[in-house]
Protein backbone atom coordinates (compact mmCIF):
# COMPACT_ATOMS: atom_id res chain seq x y z
CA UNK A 1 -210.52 -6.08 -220.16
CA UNK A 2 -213.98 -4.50 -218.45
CA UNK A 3 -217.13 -5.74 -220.86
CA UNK A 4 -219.84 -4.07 -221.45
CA UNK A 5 -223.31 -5.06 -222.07
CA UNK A 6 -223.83 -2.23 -224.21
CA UNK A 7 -222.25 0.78 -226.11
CA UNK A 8 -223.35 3.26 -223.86
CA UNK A 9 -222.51 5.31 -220.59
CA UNK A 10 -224.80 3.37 -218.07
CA UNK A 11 -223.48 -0.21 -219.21
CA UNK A 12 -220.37 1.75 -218.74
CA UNK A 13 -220.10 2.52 -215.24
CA UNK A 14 -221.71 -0.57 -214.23
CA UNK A 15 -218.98 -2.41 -215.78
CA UNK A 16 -216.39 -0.06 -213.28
CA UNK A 17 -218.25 -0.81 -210.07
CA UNK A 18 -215.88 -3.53 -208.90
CA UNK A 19 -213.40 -1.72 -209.63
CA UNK A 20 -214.39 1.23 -207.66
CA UNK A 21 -214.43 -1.00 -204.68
CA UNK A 22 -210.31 -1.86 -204.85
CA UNK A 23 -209.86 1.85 -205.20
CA UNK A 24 -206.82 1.28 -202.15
CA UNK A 25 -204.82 -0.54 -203.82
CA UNK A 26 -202.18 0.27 -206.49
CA UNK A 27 -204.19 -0.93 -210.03
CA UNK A 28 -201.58 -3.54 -211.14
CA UNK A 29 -202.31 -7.40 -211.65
CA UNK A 30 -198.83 -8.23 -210.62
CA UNK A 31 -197.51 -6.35 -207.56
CA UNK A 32 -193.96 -6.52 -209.09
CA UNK A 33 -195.36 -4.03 -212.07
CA UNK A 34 -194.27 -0.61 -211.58
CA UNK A 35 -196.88 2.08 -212.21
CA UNK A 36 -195.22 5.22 -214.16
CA UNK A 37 -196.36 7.88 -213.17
CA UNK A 38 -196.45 10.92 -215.56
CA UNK A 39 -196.06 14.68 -214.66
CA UNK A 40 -196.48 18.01 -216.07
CA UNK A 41 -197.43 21.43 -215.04
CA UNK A 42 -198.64 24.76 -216.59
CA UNK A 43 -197.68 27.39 -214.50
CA UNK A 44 -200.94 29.15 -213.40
CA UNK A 45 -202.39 26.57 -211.05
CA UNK A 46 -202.73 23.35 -213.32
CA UNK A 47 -200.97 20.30 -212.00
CA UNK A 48 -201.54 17.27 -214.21
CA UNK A 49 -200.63 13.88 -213.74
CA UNK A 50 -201.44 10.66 -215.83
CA UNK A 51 -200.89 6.95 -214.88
CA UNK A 52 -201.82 3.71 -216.13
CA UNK A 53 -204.53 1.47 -213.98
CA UNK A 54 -204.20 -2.15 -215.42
CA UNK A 55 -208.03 -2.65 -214.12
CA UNK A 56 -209.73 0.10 -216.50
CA UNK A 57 -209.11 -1.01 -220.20
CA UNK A 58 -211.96 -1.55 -222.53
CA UNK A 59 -212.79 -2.03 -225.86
CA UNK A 60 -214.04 1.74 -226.87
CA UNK A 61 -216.13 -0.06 -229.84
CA UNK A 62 -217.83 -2.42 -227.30
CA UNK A 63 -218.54 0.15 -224.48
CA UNK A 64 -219.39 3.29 -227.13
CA UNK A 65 -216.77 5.57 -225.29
CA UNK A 66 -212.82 5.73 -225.28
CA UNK A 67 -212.86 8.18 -222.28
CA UNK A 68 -214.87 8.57 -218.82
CA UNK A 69 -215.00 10.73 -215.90
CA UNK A 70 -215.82 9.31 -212.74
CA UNK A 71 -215.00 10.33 -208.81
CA UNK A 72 -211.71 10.48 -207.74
CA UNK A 73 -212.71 9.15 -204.76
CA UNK A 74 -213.97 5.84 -206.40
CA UNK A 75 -210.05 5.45 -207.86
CA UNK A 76 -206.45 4.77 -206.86
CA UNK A 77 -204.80 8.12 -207.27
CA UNK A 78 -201.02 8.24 -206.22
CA UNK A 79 -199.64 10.82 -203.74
CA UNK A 80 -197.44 13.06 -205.48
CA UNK A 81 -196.78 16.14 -203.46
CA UNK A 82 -194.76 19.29 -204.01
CA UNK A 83 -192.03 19.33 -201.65
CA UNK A 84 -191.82 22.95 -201.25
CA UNK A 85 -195.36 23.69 -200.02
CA UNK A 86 -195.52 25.98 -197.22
CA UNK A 87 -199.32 26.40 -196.46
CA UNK A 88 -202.53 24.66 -197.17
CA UNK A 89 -203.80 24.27 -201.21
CA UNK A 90 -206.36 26.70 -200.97
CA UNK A 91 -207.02 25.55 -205.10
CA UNK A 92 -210.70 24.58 -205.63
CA UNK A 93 -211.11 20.88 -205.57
CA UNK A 94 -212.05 19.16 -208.60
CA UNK A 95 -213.69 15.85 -207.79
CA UNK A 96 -213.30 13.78 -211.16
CA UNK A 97 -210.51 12.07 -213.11
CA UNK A 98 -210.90 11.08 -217.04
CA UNK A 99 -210.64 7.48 -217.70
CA UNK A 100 -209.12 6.39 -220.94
CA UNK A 101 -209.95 3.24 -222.82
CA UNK A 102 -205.94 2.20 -222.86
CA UNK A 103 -206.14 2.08 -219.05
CA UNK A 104 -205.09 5.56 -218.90
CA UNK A 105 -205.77 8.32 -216.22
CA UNK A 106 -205.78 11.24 -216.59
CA UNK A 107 -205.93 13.52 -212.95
CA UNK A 108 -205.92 17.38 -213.17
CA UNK A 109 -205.95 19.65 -210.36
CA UNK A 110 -205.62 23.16 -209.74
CA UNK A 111 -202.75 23.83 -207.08
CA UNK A 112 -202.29 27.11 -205.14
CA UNK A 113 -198.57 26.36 -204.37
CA UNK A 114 -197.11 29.06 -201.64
CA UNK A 115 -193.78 27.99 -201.67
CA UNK A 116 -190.58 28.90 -200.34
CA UNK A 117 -188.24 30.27 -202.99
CA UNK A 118 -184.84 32.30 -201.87
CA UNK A 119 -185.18 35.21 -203.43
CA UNK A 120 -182.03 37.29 -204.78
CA UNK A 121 -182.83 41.09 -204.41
CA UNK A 122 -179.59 42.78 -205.06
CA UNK A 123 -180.93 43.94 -209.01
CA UNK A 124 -184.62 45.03 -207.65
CA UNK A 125 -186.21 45.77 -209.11
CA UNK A 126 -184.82 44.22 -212.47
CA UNK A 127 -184.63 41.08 -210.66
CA UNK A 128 -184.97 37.53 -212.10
CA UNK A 129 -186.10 35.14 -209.53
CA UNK A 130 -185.18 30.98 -210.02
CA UNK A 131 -187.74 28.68 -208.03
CA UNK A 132 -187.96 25.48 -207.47
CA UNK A 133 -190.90 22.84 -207.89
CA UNK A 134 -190.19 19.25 -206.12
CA UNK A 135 -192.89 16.49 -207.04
CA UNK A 136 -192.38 13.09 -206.01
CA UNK A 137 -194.33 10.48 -203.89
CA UNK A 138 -194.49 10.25 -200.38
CA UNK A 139 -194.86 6.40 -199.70
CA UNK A 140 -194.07 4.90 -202.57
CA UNK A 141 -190.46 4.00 -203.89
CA UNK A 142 -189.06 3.45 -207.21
CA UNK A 143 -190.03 -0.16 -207.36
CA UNK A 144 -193.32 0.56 -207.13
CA UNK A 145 -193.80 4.23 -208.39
CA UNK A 146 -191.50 5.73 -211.25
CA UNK A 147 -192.21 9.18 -212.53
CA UNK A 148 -191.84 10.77 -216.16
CA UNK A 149 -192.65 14.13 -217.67
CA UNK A 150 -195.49 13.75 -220.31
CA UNK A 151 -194.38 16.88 -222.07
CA UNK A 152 -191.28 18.75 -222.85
CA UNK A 153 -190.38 21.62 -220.65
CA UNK A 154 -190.43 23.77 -223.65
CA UNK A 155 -193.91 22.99 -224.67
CA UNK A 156 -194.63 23.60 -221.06
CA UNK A 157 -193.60 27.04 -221.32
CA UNK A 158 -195.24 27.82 -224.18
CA UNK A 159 -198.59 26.70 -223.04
CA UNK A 160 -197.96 28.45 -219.95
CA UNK A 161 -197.48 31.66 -221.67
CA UNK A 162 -200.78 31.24 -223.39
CA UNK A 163 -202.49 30.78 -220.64
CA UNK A 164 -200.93 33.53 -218.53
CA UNK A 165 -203.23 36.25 -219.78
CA UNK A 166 -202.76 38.62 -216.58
CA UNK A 167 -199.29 38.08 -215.63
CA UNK A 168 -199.31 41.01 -212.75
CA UNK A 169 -195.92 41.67 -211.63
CA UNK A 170 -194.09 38.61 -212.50
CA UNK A 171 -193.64 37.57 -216.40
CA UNK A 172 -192.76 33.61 -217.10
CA UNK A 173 -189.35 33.71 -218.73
CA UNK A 174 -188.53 30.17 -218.80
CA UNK A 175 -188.94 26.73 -217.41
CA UNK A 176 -186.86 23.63 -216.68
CA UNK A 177 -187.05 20.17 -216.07
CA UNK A 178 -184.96 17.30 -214.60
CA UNK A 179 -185.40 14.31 -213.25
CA UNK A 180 -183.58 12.65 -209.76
CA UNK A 181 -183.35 9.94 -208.09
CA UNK A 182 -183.66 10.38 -204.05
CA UNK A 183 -181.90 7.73 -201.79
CA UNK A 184 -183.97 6.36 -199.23
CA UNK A 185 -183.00 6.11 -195.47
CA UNK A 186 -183.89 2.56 -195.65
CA UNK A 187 -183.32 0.48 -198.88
CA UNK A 188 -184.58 1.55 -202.13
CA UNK A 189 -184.68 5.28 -203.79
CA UNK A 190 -187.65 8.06 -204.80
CA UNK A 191 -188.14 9.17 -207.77
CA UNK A 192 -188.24 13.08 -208.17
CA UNK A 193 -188.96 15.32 -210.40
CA UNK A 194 -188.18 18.72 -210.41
CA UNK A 195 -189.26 22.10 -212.29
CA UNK A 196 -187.47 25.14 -212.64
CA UNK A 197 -189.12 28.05 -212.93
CA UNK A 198 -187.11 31.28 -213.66
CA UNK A 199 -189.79 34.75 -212.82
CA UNK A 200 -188.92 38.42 -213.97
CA UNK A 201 -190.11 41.28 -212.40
CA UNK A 202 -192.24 43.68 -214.13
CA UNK A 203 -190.19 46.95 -213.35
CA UNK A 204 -191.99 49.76 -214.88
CA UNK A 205 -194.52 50.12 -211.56
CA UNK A 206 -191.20 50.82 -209.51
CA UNK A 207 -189.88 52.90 -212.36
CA UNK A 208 -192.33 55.59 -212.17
CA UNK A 209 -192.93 55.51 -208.70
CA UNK A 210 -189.80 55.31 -207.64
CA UNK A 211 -186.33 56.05 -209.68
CA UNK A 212 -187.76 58.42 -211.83
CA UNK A 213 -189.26 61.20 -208.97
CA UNK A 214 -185.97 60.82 -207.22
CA UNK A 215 -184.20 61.64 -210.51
CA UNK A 216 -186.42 64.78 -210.72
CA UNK A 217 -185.77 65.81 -207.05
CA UNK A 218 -182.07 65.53 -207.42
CA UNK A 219 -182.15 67.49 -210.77
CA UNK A 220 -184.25 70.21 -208.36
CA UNK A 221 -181.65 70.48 -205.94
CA UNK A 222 -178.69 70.36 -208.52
CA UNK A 223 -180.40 73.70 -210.03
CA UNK A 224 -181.10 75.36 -206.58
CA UNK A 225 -177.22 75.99 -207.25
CA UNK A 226 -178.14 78.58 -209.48
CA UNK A 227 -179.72 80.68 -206.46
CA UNK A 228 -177.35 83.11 -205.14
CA UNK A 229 -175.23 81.47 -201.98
CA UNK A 230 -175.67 84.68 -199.71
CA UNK A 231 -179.84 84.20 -199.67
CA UNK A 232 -181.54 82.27 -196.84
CA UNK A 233 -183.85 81.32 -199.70
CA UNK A 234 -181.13 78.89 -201.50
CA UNK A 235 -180.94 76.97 -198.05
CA UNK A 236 -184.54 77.12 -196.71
CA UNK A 237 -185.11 75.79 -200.42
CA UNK A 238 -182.68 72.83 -200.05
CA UNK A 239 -184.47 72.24 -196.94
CA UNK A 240 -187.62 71.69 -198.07
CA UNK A 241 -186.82 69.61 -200.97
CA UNK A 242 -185.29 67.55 -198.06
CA UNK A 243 -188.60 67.01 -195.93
CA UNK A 244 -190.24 66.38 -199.29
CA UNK A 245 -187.61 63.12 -200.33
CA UNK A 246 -187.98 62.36 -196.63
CA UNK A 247 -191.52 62.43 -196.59
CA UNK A 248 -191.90 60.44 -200.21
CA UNK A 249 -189.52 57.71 -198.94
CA UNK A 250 -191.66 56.82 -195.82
CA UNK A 251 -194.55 57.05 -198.44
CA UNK A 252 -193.04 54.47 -200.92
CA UNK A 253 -191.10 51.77 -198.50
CA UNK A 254 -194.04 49.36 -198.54
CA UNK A 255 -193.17 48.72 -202.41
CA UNK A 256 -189.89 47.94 -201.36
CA UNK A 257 -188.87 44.42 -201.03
CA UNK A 258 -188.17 43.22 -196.99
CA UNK A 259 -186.44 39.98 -197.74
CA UNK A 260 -183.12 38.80 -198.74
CA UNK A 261 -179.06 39.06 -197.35
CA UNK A 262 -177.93 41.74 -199.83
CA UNK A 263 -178.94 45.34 -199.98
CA UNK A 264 -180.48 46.08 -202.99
CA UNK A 265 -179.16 48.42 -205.62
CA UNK A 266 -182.01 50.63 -205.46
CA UNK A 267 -181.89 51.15 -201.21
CA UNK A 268 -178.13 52.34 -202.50
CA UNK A 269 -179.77 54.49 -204.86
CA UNK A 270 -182.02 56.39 -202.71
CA UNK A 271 -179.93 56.70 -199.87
CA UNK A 272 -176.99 58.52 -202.51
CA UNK A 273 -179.87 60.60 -203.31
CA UNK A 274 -180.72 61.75 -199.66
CA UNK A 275 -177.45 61.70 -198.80
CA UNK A 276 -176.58 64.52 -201.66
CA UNK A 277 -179.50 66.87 -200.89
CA UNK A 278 -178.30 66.54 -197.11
CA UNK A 279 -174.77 67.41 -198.56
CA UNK A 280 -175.68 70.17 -201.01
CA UNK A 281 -177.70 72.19 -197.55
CA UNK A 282 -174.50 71.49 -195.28
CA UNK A 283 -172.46 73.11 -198.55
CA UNK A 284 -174.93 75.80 -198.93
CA UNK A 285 -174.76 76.51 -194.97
CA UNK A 286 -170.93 76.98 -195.09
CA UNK A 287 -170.88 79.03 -197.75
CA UNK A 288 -173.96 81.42 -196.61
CA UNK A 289 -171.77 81.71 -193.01
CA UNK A 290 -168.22 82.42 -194.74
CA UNK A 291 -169.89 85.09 -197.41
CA UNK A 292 -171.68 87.03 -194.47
CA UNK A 293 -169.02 87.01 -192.28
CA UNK A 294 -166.47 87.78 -194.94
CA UNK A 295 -166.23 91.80 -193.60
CA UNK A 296 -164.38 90.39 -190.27
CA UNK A 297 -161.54 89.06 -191.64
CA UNK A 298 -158.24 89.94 -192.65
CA UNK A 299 -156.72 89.81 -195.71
CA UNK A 300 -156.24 86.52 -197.20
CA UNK A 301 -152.84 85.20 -197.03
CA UNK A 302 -150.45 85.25 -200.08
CA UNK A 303 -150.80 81.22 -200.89
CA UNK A 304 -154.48 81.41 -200.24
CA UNK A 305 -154.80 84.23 -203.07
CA UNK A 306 -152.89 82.30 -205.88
CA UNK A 307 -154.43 79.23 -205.13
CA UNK A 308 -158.41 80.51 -205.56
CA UNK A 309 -158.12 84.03 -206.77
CA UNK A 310 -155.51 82.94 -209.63
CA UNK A 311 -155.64 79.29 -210.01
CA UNK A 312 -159.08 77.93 -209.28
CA UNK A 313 -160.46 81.16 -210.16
CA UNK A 314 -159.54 80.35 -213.72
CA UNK A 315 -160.54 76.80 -213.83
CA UNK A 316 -163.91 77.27 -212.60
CA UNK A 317 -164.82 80.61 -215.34
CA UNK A 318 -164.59 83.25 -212.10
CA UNK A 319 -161.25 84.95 -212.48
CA UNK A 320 -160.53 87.77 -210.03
CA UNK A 321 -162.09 91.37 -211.74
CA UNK A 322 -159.32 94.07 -212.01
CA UNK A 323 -159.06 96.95 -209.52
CA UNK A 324 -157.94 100.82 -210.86
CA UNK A 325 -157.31 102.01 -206.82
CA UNK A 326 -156.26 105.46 -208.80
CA UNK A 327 -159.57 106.04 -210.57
CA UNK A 328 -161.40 105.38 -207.80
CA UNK A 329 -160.51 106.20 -204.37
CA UNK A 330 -157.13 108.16 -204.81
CA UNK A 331 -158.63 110.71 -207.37
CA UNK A 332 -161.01 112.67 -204.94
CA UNK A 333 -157.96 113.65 -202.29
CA UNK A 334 -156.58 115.33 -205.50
CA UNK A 335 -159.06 116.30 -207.27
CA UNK A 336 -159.84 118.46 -203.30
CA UNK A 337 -156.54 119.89 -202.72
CA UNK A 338 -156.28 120.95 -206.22
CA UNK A 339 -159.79 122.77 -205.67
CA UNK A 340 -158.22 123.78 -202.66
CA UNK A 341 -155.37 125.59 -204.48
CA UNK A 342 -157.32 127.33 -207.03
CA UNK A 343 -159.60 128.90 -204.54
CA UNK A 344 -156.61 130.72 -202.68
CA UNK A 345 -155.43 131.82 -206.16
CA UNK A 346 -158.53 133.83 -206.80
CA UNK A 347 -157.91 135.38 -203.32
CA UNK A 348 -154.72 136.59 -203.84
CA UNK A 349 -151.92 136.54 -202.72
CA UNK A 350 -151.16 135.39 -198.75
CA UNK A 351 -149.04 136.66 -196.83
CA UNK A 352 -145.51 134.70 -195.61
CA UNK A 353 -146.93 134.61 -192.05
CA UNK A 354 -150.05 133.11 -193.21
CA UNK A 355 -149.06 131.03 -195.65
CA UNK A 356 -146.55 128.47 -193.80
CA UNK A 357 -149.70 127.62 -191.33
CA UNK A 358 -151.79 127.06 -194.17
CA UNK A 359 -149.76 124.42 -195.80
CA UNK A 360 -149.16 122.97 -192.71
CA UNK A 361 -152.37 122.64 -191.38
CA UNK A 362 -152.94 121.19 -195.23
CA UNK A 363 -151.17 118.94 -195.31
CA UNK A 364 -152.03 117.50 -191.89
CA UNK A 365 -155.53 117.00 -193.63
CA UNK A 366 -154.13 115.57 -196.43
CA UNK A 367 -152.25 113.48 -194.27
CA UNK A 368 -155.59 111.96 -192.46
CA UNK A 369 -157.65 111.44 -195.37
CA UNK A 370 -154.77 109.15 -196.38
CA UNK A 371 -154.77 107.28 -193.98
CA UNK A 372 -158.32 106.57 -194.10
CA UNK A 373 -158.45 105.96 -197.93
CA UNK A 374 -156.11 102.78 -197.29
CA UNK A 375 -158.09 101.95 -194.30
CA UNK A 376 -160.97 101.71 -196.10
CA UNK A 377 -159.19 100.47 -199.41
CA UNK A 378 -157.69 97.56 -197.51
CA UNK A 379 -160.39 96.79 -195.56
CA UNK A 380 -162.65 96.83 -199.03
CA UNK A 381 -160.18 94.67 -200.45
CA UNK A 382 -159.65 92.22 -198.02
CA UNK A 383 -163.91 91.83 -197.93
CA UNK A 384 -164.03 91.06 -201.96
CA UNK A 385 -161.28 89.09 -201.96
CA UNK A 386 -163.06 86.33 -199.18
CA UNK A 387 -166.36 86.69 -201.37
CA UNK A 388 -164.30 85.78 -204.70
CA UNK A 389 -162.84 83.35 -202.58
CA UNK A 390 -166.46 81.54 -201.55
CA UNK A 391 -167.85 82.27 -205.10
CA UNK A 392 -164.91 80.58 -205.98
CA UNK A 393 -165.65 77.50 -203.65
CA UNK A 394 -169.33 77.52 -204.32
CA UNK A 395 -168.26 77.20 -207.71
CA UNK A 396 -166.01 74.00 -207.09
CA UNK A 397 -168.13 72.41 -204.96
CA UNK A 398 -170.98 72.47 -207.44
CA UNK A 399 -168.66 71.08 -210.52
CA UNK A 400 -167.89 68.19 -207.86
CA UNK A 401 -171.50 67.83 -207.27
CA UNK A 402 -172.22 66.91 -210.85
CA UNK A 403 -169.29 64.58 -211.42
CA UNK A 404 -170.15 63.32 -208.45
CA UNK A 405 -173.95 62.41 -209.27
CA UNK A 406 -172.91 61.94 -212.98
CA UNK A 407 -170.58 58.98 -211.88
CA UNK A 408 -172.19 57.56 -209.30
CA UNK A 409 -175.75 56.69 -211.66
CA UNK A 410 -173.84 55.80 -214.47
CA UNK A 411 -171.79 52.88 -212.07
CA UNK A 412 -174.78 51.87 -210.73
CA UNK A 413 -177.48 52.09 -214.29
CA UNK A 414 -174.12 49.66 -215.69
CA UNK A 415 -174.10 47.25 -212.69
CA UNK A 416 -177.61 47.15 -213.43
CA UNK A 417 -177.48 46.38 -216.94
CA UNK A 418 -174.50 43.65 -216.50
CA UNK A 419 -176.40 41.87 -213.77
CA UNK A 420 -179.51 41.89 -215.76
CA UNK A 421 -177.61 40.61 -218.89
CA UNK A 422 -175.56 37.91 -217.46
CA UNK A 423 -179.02 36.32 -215.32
């Protein structure tokens, strides 16, 4: 026990001088005593550590104080290190510790810890991230040096919670505690003690920035469907909304994460997302190419009719329009000769010798202008029937597009929610 000649702070630290000066060697009477070492942390840069120096008790009625702060520097302090470090404690240094009349002390410093922590990206960015916090000592065994934790993980939490008033893009879910026992290469063990710290990602910065335009810019090139598929506008629309997701990709990728074995969901997500628009132009192109060169070929063939004009036709809402040849085409031959006819009535009568070369020679133009109204009939036909037919396609192909997209978010918004759940 340290006397003092009086209850005050100078009689105080007078009475710790000698001990100051056997600040290098572990504070126990007996070298046999173990000193227990206790730890706990608050994650936001506190690590705090308490021990029990056999050479600092006092009566706090004698001395007028039941705690003091002098220099570390004039105390034993143990060396408990975090076993994951990966660069220097840039932390500001605080220089005292807080002497308690019981012989406790009490050491608190602020750690930077840059640590290496294998992160699991495949959910970004509704990851949750598990690290790991080793603390034990680096020379001393068990025999000399046990550790504890002087608070419950729980309470741990909670005070880190409080004091994690700008949480940025990570938000403390929950920490863990357990306590192991190291074998040494030599004889004897090290105690560790080790913290668990389980980080979520704030998502709603890669939210906005990300899924949500890309959601918009597919919904933009779903409706550029609507255009018709003969204009150049439809594709050199399609192509610009390309360059634009192209150009807001290489814009975004630094907020992407860089590290990790599996692919994230998200990198899945754009790329679908490109790789539609870049599907939807090459559909577009086809179709623009086989509706403007429709005139040049022949008639469709017989299976080819059923299976658009009468079968897909119907189950895409474009059956094929009905044709009335007679009212159309065949009417005006008819309607000529019969014009024809009523305009040698009001001459009169003909003659026999002229009338036999007039028929003739009738019906040697009636005979042509046959021939070309079926020409032209076919030909007309053969040219709406390849439009239907595209319309037809176009049609398809954009009912396939939606499934497509449809199916394709909902699987991946589900593998999201079932990964997020079960972490």
């Amino acid at each position: 026990m340290l006397n003092c000649s009086n209850p005050d702070s100078p009689s105080m630290l007078e009475a710790l001088k000698p001990i100051f000066n056997l600040n290098t060697i572990r504070p126990v009477v007996n070298i046999t005593t173990v000193t227990n070492v206790g730890i706990s942390i608050t994650v936001f840069g506190i690590l705090g550590v308490k021990w029990q120096n056999e050479f600092t008790k006092w009566d706090p009625e004698e001395c007028g104080t039941s705690r003091m702060s002098v220099p570390r520097t004039n105390l034993w302090v143990p060396d408990i290190i975090i076993n994951e470090f990966m660069d220097e404690n840039t932390a500001p240094k605080v220089p005292y510790t807080y002497l308690l009349s019981d012989g406790t002390v009490s050491d608190s410093q602020p750690v930077k810890a840059i640590t290496s922590c294998r992160l699991d990206i495949y959910l970004f960015p509704f990851d949750i991230q598990n690290c790991t916090l080793s603390f034990n000592s680096y020379t001393l065994k068990s025999n000399a040096v046990q550790l504890y934790l002087t608070e419950t993980p729980e309470r741990m939490f909670e005070y880190s919670k409080s004091k994690m008033a700008t949480m940025g893009e990570w938000e403390l879910i929950g920490i863990a505690a357990k306590k192991y026992t190291i074998p040494s290469t030599a004889s004897g063990s090290y105690d560790e003690i080790r913290f668990y710290i389980s980080l979520r990602r704030q998502a709603m910065l890669y939210v906005a920035n990300l899924l949500l335009p890309s959601c918009f810019l597919i919904t933009v090139d779903l409706f550029s469907f609507i255009l018709p598929p003969n204009d150049a506008d439809r594709s050199s629309f399609k192509m610009t909304l390309i360059l634009g997701y192209t150009v807001f990709l290489l814009m975004m990728n630094d907020l992407l994460p860089v590290t990790g074995n599996a692919i994230p969901l998200i990198n899945v997500f754009l790329s679908m997302c490109l790789a539609m628009m870049v599907a939807s132009l090459l559909e577009t192109i086809i179709i623009t190419n086989f509706l403007c060169g429709s005139s040049n070929y022949s008639r469709a063939p017989r299976w080819i009719r059923v299976l658009f004009l009468k079968i897909l036709g119907r189950l895409v809402c474009l059956p094929p329009k009905p044709r009335d040849r007679n009212n159309t085409v065949i009417q005006n031959p008819v309607t000529k000769v019969t014009e024809e006819s009523k305009t040698l009535e009001q001459k009169g009568p003909l003659s026999e010798d002229k009338t036999l070369p007039e028929l003739r020679s009738l019906g040697r133009v009636l005979q042509a202008i046959r021939l070309q109204v079926e020409q032209h009939l076919s030909k007309s036909l053969s040219t709406e029937e390849w439009i239907q037919i595209g319309l037809i396609i176009d049609r398809l192909l954009f009912i396939l597009y939606i499934i497509f997209i449809t199916v394709s978010f909902i699987t991946i918004i589900i593998i999201w929610v079932v990964s997020y759940n079960a972490a």
